[in-house]
Protein backbone atom coordinates (compact mmCIF):
# COMPACT_ATOMS: atom_id res chain seq x y z
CA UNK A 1 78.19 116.82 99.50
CA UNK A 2 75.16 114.08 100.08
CA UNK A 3 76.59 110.67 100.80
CA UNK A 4 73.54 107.82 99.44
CA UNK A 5 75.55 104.98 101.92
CA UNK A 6 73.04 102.62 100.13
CA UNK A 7 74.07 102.84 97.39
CA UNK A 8 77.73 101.74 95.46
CA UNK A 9 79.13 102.99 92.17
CA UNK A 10 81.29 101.18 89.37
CA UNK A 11 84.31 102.99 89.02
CA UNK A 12 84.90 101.49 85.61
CA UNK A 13 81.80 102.40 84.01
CA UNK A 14 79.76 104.37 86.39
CA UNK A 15 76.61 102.02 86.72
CA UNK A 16 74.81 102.21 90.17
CA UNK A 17 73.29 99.54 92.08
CA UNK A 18 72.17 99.05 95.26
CA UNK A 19 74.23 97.40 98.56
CA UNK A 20 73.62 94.17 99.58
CA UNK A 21 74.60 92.17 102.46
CA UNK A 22 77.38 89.69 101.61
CA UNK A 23 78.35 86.54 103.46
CA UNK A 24 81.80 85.62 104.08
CA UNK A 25 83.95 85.66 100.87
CA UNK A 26 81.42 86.84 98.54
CA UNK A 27 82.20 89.34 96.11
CA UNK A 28 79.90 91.99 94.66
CA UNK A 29 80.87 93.11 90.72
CA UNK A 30 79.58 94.98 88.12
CA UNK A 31 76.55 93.53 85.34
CA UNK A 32 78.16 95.71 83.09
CA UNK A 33 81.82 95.12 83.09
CA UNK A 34 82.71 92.61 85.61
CA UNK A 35 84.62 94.81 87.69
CA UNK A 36 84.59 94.40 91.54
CA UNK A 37 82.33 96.66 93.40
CA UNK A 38 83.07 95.33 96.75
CA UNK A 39 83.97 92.30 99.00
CA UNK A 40 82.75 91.11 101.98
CA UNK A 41 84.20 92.49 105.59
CA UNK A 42 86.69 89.68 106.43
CA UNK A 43 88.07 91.14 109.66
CA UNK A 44 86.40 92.68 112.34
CA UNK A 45 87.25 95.90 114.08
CA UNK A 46 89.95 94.67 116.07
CA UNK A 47 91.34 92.68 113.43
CA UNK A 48 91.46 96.23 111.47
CA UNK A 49 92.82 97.99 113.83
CA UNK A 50 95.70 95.68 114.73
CA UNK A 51 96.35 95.34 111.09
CA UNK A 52 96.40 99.45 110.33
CA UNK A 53 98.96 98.91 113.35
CA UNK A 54 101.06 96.85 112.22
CA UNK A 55 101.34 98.86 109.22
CA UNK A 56 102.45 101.45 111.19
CA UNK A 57 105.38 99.67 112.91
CA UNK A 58 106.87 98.93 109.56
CA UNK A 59 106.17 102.30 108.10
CA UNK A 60 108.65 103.55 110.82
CA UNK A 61 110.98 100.64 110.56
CA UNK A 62 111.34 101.62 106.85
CA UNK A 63 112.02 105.26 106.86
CA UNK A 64 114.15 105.48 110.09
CA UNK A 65 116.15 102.03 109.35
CA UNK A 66 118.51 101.94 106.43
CA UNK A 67 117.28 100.53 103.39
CA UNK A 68 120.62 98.64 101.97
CA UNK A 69 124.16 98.88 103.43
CA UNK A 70 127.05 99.26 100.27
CA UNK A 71 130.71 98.15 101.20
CA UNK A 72 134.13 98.60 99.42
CA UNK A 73 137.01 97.58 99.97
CA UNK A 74 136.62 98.16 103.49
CA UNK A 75 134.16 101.57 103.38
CA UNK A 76 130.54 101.14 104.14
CA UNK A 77 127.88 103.23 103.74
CA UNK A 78 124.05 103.29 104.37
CA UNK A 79 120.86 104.59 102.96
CA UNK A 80 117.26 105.15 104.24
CA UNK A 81 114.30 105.53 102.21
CA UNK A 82 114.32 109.67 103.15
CA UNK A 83 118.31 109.63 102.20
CA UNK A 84 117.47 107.89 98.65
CA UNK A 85 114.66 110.59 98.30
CA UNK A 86 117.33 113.88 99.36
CA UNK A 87 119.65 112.86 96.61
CA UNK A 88 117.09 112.60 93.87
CA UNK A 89 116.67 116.33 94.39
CA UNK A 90 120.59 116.95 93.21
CA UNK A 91 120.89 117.05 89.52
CA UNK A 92 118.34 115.95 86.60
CA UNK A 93 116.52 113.64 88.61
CA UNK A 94 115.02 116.59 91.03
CA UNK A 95 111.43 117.37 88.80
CA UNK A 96 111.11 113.24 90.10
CA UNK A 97 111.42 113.59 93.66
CA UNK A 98 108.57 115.38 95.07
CA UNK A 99 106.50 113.21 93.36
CA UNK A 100 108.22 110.00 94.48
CA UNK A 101 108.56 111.17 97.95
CA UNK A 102 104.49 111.88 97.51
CA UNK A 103 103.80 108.21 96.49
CA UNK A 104 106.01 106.13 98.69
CA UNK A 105 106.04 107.99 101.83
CA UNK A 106 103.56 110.73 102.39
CA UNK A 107 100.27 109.05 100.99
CA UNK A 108 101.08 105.85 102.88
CA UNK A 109 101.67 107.81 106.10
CA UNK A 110 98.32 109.40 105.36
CA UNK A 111 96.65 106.27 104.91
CA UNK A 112 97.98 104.94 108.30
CA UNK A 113 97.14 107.91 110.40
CA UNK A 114 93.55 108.77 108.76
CA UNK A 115 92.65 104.78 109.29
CA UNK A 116 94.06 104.25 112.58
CA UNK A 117 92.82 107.78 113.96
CA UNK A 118 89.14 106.05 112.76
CA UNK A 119 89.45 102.40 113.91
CA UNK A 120 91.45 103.86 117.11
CA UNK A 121 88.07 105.85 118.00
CA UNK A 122 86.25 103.25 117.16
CA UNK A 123 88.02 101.41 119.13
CA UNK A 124 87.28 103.81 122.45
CA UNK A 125 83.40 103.48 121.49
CA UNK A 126 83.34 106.84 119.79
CA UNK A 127 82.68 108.02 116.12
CA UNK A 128 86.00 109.78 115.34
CA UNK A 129 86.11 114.11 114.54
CA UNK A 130 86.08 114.48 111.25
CA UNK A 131 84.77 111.36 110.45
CA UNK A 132 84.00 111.97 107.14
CA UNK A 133 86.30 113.75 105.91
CA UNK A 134 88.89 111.02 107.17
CA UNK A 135 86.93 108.48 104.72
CA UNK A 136 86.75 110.73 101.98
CA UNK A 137 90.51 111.33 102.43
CA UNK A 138 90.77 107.28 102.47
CA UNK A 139 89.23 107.26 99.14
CA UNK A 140 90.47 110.23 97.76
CA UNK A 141 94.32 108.75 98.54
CA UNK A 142 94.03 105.04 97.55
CA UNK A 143 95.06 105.72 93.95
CA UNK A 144 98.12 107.74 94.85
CA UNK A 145 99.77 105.39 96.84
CA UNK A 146 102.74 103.62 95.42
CA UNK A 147 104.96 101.96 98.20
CA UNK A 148 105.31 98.86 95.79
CA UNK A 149 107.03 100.67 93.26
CA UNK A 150 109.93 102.14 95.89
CA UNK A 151 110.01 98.30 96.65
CA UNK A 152 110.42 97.30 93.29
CA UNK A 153 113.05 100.02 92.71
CA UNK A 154 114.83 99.35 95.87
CA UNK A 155 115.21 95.38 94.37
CA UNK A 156 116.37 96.52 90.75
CA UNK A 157 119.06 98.46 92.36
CA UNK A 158 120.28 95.89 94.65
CA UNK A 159 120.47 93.97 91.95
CA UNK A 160 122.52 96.50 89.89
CA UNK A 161 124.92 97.06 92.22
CA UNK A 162 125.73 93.52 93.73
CA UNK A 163 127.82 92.91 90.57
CA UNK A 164 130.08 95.72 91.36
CA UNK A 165 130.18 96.16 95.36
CA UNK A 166 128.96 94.37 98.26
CA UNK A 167 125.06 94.95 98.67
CA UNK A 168 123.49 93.82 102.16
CA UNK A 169 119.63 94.19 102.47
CA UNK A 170 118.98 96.34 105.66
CA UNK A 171 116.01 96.49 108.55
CA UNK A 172 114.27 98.96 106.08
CA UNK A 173 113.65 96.71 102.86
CA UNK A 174 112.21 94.16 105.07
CA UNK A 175 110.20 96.83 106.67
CA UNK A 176 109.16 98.25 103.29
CA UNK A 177 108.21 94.26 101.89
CA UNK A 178 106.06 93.89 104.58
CA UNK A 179 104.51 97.35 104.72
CA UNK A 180 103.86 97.17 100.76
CA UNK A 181 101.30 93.65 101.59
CA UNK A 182 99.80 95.67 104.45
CA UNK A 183 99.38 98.92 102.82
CA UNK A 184 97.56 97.08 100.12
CA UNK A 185 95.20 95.32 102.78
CA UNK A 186 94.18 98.67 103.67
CA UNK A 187 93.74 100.22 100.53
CA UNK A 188 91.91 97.70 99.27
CA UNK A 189 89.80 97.19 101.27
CA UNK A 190 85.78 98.99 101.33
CA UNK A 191 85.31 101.26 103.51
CA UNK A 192 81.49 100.90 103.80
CA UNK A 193 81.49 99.84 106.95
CA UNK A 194 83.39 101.74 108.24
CA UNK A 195 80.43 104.35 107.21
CA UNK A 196 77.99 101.66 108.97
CA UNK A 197 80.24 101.41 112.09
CA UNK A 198 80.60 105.22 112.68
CA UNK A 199 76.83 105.57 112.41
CA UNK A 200 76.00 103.08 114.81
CA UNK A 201 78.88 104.89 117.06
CA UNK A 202 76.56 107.95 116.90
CA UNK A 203 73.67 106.63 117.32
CA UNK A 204 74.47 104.95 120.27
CA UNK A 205 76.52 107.35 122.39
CA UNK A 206 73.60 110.02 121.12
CA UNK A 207 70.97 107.15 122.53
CA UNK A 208 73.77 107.06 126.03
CA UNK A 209 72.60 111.14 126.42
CA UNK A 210 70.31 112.17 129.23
């Protein structure tokens, strides 16, 4: 597939115009609709990078820490986000759990690892393997991932429950607040130049050959 890098798209309506350089806080939308086409880089690489990072930390915190603790009369018990996710594939709620386990944990892991494996070769001074295909996969996975809704979820059944047992919030909903703002950084944000970055990458280490 040809990639026209000069060139954006409207994903509302499909109109094409041409990129343009923004400065800092400028915002690029459609004629047509209105809709935002892009916005201008407000980090750098390293800022990037430590932010995909950072995402990562909490993206562990939140699936190896428990999410909330329950007690009663003197019993406790704890769930993680993968623990909430087994038992929705006991009884009717099973056709659900794939798909929720898709949204709020796999996509965002993908996200993570396909950014940082770019930015952390960037990083190094090197275009990344499978460069492309890791952006495509960027684009391709923003619309899938849905960490804010197992956030929201997580909240509505605190809620529930604290009238009938003892709720504490664990590590993990912390973790999963602060990964839902992050992952949304990163999806969010245009990947352009990341496109811009790579090719400069290659031209340079191919300009570094004997």
């Amino acid at each position: 597939m040809k990639i026209f890098r000069h060139l954006t798209v409207c994903e509302h309506c499909d109109r094409v115009y041409a990129r343009v350089e923004l400065a800092r806080h400028e915002v690029a939308r459609c004629a047509n609709c209105g809709a935002t086409l892009y916005r201008a880089r407000a980090l750098g690489l390293e800022g990037n990078l430590a932010l995909t990072l950072a995402a990562a930390i909490c993206f562990v915190l939140a699936n190896a820490t428990p999410v909330i603790r329950i007690s009663l009369q003197g019993s406790h018990n704890e769930a993680t986000l993968w623990e909430s996710f087994a038992s929705l594939a006991h009884g009717a709620t099973a056709p659900i759990a794939v798909p929720a386990l898709l949204a709020a944990i796999i996509v965002p892991g993908l996200q993570i690892a396909l950014m940082g494996w770019v930015l952390g070769c960037a990083a190094l001074g090197r275009r990344a393997p499978g460069f492309a295909a890791a952006l495509r996969g960027l684009h391709a996975l923003r619309p899938w991932s849905m960490v804010e809704v197992c956030l929201l979820g997580a909240l509505v059944t605190i809620i529930k429950l604290s009238g009938y047992l003892s709720v504490i919030p664990g590590t993990g909903l912390w973790a999963l607040a602060a990964l839902t703002v992050l992952i949304t950084l990163i999806g969010q944000r245009d990947t352009h130049w990341l496109w811009t970055l790579g090719d400069e990458l290659a031209a340079r280490r191919a300009g570094a050959k004997p």
